[in-house]
Protein backbone atom coordinates (compact mmCIF):
# COMPACT_ATOMS: atom_id res chain seq x y z
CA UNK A 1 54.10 80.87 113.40
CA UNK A 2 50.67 82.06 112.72
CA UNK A 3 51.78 83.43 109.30
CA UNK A 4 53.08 79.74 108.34
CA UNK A 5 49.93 77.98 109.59
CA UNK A 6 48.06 80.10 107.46
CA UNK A 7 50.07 79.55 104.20
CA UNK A 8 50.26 75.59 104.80
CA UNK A 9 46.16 76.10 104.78
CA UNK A 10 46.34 78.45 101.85
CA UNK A 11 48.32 75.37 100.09
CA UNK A 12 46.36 72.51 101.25
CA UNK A 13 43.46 74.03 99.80
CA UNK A 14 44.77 74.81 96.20
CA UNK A 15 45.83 71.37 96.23
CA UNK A 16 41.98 70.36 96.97
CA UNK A 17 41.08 72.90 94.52
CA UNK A 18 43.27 71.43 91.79
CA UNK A 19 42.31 67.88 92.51
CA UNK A 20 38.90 68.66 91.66
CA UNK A 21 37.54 67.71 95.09
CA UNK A 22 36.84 71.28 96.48
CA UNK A 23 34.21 72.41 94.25
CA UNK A 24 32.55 69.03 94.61
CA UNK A 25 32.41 69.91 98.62
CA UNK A 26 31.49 73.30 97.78
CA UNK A 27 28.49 72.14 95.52
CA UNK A 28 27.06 69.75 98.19
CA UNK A 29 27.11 72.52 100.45
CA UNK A 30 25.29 75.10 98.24
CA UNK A 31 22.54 72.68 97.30
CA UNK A 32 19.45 71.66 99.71
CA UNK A 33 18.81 68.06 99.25
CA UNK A 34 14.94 66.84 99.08
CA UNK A 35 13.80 63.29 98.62
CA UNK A 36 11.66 61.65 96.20
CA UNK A 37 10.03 58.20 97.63
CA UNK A 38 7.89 56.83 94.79
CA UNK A 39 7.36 53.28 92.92
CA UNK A 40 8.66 53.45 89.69
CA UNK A 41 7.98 49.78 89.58
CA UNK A 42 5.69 47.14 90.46
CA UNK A 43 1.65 47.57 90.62
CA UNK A 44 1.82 51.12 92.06
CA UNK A 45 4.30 52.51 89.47
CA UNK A 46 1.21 53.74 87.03
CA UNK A 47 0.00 55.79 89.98
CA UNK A 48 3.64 57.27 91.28
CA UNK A 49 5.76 57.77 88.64
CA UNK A 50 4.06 60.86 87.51
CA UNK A 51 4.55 62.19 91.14
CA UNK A 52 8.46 61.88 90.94
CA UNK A 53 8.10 63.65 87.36
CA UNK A 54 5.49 66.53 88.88
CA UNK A 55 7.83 66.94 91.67
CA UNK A 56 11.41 66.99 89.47
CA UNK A 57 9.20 69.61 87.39
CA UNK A 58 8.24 71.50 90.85
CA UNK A 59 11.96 71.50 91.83
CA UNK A 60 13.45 72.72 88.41
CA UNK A 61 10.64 75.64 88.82
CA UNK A 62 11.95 76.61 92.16
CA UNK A 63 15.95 76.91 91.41
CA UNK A 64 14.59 78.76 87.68
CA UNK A 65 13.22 81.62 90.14
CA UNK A 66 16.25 81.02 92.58
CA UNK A 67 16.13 78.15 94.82
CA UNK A 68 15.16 78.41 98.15
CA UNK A 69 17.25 80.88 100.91
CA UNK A 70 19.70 81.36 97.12
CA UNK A 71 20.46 77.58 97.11
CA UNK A 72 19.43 75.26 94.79
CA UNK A 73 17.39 72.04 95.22
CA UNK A 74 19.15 69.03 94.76
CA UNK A 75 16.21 65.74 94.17
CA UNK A 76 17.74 62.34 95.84
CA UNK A 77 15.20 59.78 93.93
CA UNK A 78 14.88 56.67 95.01
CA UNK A 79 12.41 53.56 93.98
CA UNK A 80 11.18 51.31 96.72
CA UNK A 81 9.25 49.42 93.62
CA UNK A 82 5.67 48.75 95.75
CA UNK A 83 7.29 47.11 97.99
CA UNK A 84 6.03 47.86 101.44
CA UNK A 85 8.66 47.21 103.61
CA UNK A 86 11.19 48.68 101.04
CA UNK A 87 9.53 51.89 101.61
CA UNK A 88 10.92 52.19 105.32
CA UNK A 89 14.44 51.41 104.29
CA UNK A 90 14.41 54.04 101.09
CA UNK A 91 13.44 56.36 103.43
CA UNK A 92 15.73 55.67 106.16
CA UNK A 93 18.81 55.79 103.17
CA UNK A 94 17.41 59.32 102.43
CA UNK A 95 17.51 60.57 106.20
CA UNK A 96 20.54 59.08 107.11
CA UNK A 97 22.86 58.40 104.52
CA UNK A 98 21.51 61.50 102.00
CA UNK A 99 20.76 64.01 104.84
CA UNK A 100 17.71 64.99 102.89
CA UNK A 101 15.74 68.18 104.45
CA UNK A 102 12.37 66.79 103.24
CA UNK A 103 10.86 63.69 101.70
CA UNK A 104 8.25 64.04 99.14
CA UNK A 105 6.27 60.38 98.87
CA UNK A 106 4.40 57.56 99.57
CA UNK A 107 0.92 57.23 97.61
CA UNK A 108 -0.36 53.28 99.70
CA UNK A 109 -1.29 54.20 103.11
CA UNK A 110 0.26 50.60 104.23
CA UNK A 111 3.43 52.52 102.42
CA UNK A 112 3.06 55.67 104.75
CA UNK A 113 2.77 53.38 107.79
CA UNK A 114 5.47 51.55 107.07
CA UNK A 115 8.26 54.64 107.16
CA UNK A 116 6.07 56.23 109.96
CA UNK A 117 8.45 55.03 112.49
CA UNK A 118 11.26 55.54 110.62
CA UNK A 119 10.48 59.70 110.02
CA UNK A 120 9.69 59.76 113.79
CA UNK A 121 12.63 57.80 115.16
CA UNK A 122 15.07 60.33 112.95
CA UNK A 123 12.77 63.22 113.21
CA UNK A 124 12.52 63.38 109.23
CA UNK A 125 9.71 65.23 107.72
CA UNK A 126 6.84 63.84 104.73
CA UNK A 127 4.88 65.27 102.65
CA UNK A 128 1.81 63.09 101.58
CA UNK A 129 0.07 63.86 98.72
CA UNK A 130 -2.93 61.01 98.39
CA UNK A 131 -6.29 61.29 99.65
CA UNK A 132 -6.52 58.69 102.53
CA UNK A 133 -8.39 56.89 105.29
CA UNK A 134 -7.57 59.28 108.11
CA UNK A 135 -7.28 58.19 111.76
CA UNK A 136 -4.04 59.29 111.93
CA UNK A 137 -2.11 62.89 112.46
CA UNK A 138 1.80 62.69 112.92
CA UNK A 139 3.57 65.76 113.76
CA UNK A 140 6.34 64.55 110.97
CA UNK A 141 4.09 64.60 108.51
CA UNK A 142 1.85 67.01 106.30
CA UNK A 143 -0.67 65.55 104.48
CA UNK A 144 -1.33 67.22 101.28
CA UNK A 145 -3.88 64.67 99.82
CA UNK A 146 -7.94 64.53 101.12
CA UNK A 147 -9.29 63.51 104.51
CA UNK A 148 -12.08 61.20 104.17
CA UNK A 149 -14.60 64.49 104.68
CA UNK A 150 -12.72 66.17 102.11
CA UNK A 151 -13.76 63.10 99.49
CA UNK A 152 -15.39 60.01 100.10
CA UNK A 153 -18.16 61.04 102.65
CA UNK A 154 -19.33 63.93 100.27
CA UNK A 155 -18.69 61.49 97.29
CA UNK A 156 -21.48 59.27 99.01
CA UNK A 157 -23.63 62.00 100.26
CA UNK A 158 -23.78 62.53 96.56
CA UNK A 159 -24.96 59.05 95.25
CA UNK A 160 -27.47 59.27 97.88
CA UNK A 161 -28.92 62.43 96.24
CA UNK A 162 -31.52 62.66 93.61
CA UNK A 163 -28.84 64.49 91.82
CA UNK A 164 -26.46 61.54 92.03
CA UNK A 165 -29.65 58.87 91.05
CA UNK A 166 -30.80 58.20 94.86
CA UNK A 167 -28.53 55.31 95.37
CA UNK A 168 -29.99 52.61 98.42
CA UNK A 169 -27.60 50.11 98.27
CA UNK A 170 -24.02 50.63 98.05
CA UNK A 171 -20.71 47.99 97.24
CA UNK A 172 -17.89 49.05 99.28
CA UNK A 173 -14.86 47.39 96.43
CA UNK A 174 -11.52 47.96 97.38
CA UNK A 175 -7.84 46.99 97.31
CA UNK A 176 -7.00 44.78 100.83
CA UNK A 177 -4.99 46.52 102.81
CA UNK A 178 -5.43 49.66 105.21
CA UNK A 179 -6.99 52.61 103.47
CA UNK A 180 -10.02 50.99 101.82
CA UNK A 181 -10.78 49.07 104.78
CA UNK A 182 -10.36 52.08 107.04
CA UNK A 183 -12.63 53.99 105.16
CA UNK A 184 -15.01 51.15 104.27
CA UNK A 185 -15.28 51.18 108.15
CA UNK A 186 -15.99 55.19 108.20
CA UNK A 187 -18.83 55.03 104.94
CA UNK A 188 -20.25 51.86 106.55
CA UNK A 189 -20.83 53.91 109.97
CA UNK A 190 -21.73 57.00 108.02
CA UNK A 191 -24.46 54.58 105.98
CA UNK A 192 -25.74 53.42 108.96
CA UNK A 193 -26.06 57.06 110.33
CA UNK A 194 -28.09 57.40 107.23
CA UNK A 195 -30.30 54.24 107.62
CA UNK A 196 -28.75 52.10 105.51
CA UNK A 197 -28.70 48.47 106.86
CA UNK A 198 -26.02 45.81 106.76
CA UNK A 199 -28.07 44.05 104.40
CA UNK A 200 -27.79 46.95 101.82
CA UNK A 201 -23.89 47.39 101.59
CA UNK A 202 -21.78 44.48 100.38
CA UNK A 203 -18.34 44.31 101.32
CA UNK A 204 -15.37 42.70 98.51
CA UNK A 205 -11.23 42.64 98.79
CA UNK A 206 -9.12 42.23 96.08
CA UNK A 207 -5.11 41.62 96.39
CA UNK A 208 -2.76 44.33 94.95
CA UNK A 209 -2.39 43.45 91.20
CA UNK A 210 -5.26 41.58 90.68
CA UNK A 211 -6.94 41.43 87.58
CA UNK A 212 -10.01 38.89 86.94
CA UNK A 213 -13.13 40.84 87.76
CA UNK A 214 -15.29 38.98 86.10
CA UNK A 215 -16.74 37.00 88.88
CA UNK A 216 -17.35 40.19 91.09
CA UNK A 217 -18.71 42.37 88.60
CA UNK A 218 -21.20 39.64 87.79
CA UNK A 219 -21.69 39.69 91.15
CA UNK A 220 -22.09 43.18 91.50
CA UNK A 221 -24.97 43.34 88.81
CA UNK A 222 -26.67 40.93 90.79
CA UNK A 223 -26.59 42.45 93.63
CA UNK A 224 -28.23 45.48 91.99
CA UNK A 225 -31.17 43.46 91.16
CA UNK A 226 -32.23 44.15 94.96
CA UNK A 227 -32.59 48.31 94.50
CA UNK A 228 -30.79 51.20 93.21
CA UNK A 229 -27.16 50.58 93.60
CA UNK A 230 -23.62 52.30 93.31
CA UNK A 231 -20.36 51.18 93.83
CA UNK A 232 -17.56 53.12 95.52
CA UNK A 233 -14.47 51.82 94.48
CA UNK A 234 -11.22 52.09 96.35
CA UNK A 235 -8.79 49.68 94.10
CA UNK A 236 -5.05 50.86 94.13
CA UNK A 237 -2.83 50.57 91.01
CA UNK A 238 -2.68 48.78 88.12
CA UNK A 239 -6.03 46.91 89.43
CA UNK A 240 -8.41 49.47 87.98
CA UNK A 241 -7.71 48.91 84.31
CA UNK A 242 -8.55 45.39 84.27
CA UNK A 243 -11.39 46.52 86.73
CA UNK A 244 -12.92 48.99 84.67
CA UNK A 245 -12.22 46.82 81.11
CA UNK A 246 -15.12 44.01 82.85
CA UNK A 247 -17.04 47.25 83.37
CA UNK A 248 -17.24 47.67 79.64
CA UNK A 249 -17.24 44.17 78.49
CA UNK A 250 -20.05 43.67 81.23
CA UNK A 251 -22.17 46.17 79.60
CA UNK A 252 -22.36 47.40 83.18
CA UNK A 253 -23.34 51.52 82.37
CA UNK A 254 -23.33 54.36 84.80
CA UNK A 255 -26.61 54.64 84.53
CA UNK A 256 -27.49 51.13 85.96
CA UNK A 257 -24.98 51.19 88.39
CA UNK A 258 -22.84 54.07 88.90
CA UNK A 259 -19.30 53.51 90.21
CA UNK A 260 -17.34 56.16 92.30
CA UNK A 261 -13.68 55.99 92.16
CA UNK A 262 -11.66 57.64 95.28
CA UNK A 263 -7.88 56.50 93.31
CA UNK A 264 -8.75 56.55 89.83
CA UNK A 265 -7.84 60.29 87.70
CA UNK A 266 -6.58 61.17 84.95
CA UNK A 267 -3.26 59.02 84.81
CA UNK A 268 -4.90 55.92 85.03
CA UNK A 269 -7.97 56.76 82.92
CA UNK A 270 -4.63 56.80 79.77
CA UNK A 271 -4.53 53.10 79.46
CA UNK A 272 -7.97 52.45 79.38
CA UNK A 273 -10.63 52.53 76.30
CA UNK A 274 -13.19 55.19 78.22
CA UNK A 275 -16.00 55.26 76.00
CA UNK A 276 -17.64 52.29 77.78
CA UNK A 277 -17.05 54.48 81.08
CA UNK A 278 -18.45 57.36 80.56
CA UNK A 279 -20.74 58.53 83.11
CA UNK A 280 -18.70 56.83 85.98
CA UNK A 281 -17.85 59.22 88.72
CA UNK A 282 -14.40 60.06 90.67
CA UNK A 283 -14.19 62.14 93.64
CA UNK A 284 -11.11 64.56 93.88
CA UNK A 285 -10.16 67.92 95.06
CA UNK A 286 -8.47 68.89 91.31
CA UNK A 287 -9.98 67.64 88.19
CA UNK A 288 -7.61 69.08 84.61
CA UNK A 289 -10.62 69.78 83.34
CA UNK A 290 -11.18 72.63 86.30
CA UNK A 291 -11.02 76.24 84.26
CA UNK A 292 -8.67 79.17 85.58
CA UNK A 293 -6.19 81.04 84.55
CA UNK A 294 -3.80 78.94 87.14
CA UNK A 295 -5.17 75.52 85.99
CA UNK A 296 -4.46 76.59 82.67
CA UNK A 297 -0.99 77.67 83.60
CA UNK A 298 0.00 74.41 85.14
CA UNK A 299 -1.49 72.27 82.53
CA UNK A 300 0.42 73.93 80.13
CA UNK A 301 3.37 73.69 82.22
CA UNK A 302 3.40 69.67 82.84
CA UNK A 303 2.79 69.24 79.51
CA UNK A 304 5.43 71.53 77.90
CA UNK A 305 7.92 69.43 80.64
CA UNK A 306 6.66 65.99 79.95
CA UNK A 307 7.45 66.91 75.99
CA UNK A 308 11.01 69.02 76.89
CA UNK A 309 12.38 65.77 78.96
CA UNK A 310 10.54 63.05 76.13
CA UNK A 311 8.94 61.15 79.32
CA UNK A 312 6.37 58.43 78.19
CA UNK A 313 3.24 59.22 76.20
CA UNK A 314 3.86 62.77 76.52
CA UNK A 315 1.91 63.80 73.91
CA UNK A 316 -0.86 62.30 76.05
CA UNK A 317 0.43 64.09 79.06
CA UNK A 318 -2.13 65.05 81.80
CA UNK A 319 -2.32 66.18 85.39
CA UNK A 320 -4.57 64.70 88.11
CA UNK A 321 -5.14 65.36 91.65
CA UNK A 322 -2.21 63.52 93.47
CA UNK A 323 0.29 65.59 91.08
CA UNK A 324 -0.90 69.11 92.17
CA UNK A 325 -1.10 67.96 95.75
CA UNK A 326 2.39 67.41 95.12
CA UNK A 327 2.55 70.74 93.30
CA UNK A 328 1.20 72.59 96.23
CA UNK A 329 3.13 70.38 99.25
CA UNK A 330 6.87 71.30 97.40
CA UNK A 331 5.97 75.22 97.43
CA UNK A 332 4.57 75.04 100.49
CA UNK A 333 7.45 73.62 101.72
CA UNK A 334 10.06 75.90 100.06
CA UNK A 335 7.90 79.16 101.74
CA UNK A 336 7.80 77.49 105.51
CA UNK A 337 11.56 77.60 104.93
CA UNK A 338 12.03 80.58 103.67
CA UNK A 339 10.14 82.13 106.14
CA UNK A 340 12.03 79.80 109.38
CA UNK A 341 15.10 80.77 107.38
CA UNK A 342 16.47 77.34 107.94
CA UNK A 343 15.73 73.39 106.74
CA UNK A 344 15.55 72.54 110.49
CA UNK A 345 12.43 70.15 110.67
CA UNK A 346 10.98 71.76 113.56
CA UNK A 347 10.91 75.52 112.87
CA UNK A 348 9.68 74.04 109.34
CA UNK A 349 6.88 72.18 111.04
CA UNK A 350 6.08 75.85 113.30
CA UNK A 351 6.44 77.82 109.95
CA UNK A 352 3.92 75.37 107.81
CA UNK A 353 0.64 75.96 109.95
CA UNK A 354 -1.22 78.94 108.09
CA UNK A 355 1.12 78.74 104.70
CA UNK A 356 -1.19 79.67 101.81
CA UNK A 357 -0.80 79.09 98.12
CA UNK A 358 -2.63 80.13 94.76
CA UNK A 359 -3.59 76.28 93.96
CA UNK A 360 -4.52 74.89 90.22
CA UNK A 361 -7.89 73.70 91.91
CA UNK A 362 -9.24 77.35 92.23
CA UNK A 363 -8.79 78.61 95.48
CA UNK A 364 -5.96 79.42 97.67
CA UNK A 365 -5.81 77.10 99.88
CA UNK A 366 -4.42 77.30 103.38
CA UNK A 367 -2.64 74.38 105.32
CA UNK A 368 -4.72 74.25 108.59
CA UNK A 369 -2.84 75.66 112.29
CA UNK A 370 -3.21 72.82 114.26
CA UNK A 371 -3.59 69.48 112.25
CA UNK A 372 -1.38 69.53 109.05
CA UNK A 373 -3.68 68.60 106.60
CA UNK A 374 -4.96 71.32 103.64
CA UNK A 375 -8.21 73.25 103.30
CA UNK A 376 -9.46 71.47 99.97
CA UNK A 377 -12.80 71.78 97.82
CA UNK A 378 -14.31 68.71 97.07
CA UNK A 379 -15.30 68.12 93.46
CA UNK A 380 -17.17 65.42 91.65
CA UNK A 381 -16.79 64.36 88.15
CA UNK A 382 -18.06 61.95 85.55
CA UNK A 383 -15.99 60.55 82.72
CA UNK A 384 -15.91 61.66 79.66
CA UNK A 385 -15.10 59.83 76.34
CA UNK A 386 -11.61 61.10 75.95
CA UNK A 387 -10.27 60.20 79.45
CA UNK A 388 -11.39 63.98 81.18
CA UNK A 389 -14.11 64.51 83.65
CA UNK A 390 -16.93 66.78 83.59
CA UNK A 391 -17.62 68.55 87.43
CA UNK A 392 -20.97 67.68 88.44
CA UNK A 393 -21.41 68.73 91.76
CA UNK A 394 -18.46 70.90 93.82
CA UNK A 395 -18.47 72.46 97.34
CA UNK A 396 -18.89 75.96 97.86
CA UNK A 397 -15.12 76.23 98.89
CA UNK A 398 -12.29 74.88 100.66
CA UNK A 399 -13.47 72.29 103.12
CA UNK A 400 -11.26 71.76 106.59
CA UNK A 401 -10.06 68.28 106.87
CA UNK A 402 -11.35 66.15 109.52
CA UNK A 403 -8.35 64.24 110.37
CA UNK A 404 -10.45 61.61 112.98
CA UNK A 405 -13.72 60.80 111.34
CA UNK A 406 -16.70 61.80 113.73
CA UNK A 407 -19.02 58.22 112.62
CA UNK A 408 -15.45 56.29 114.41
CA UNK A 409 -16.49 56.26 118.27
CA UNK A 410 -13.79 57.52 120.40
CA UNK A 411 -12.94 60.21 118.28
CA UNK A 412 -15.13 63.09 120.06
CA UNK A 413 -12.95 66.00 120.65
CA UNK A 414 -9.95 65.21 118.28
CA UNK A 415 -8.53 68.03 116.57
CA UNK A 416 -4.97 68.84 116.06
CA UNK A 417 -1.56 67.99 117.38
């Protein structure tokens, strides 16, 4: 009986076999699968496609060298086209109906909040990789990207300096919605801490996709009729070209009135004529233009990758900030597995606390024990003429992120998880 039950299985499965639909099954189950959430469309999609591309190139690195526990990664991509709510349903496709182990996305913060729920009702884990407003610390998600100490408060402590031309007034100009009003609200407390009054910082929202600046940059050079004045700038998106195109045609220069960018790198800086920017400042944790042997590496990788697979403009190809945060949140990843031995989300969350990794931006860089953001160095740079920046002022090392800003009352004793 035994002997017949096991040749009727024998058969069934040479028929699967010769229908083709065994090594389909046997595929799926020697791949991992990992989600990529980016817009590929709409006003974000000159930010965020270049993540999905950085982290297809991250994955096809990984199964090169062997995959992850001798399985290869297997990228689920979907495009939720800046489309806020669209974000939680993309993600909840790639939990529930994909089964991915990980989802790599989100670059909006009112994007992040929006599948928040959605990773914490199915117990799905993120990896974030854009500098942000803070206030927040999920145990589903790892943020890869800057904490506001980690960019805009040293960003500001820097315009303040004589170094950074003593700046007494400040415009707070950002995209409406979450993260630039968050951290409008942080930089306006810290400015205060600093003796700045009310009557120095001027306050201006601008819709997603807007792009008639006129007005406010007239406004702005008014404004800095009243005393030395810089701008920090938190537009999103497609925004900043038209943005920084009044800039020029203004005749507004960096050194009248200097403008700090917290979401403007390399990527966007390609569609824009820079010559009329130069001298304009962005605050990141990676510049390209950073030199080491595994900058250089990585550089040379995205570029060789953007030519191999013909993606747009790649002969203009360049890497910012957001990308290696991506970079560094995939490995990461693939190592707190590795060493859990298993894709379950919460022996990966135990196993990510202390991971270390040789990063592009100079250091190795740890991802903290308690609050799951990244040690990161703070760097400031001023454009340059052909779309790079030029450090002017860096930390001494790898700052640790202060997930709740200390100038927010309430926040006195907030740490970690």
């Amino acid at each position: 009986m035994q002997r017949r039950y096991v040749l009727k299985s024998l058969t069934a499965a040479s028929l699967l076999a010769l229908s083709g639909w065994m090594p389909t099954l046997m595929a799926a189950e020697d791949t991992i699968k990992v989600g990529i959430l980016h817009s590929l469309s709409g006003t974000m999609a000159i930010s965020e496609t270049s993540l999905k591309d950085v982290a297809l190139m991250t994955i096809e690195e990984i199964n090169a060298a062997g995959g992850v526990m001798g399985k290869k990664l297997e990228p689920v991509i979907v495009d939720p086209a800046s489309n806020w709510p669209l974000f939680a349903e993309k993600s909840r496709q790639l939990l529930s109906q994909d089964k991915v182990a990980v989802v790599f996305g989100c670059w909006t913060s009112v994007s992040r909040k929006s599948v928040l729920p959605v990773f914490k009702e199915l117990n799905g884990l993120l990896f974030y990789p854009v500098q942000y407003e803070g206030e927040e610390l999920e145990k589903n998600v790892f943020y890869t990207g800057a904490a506001p100490n980690q960019q805009a408060i040293p960003a500001v402590e820097y315009l303040m300096s004589e170094d950074g031309g003593g700046a007494k007034r400040f415009v707070l100009l950002g995209t409406d919605y979450v993260y630039p009003r968050t951290t409008n609200k942080i930089l306006r407390a810290f400015l205060h801490s600093k003796g700045v009054k009310d009557s120095d910082i001027e306050e201006v929202y601008t819709p997603f996709g807007h792009s008639d600046y006129q007005t406010i940059v007239a406004n702005i050079k008014k404004f800095a009729s009243g005393g030395k004045t810089a701008v920090i700038s938190t537009i999103n998106g497609d925004s900043n070209v038209p943005f920084y195109k009044e800039l020029g045609n203004a005749g507004l220069k960096a050194t009248d009135v200097p403008v700090v960018a917290f979401s403007v790198g390399e990527e966007e800086l390609r569609g824009v004529d820079t010559k009329p920017l130069v001298g304009h400042l962005a605050a990141w944790n990676y510049f390209q233009s950073i030199k080491n042997p595994t900058n250089a590496a990585f550089v040379e990788k995205w570029k060789a990758y953007a030519k191999a697979k013909n993606l747009p403009n790649a002969a203009t190809a360049v890497t910012n900030d957001p990308m290696e945060a991506t970079y560094i949140g995939i490995h990461m990843w693939k190592q707190a597995v590795e060493q859990a031995k298993t894709t379950d989300v919460d022996k990966v969350i135990a196993a990510m606390g202390g991971q270390t990794f040789a990063a592009p931006d100079g250091y190795t860089i740890e991802m903290d024990k308690t609050n799951h953001h990244l040690h990161k160095p703070v760097y400031i740079g001023e454009i340059k003429a052909d779309g790079q920046f030029n450090v002017v002022w860096k930390s001494k090392g790898p700052i640790r992120a202060q997930p709740w800003s200390p100038f927010i009352p309430g926040n006195e004793g907030k740490q970690g998880l």
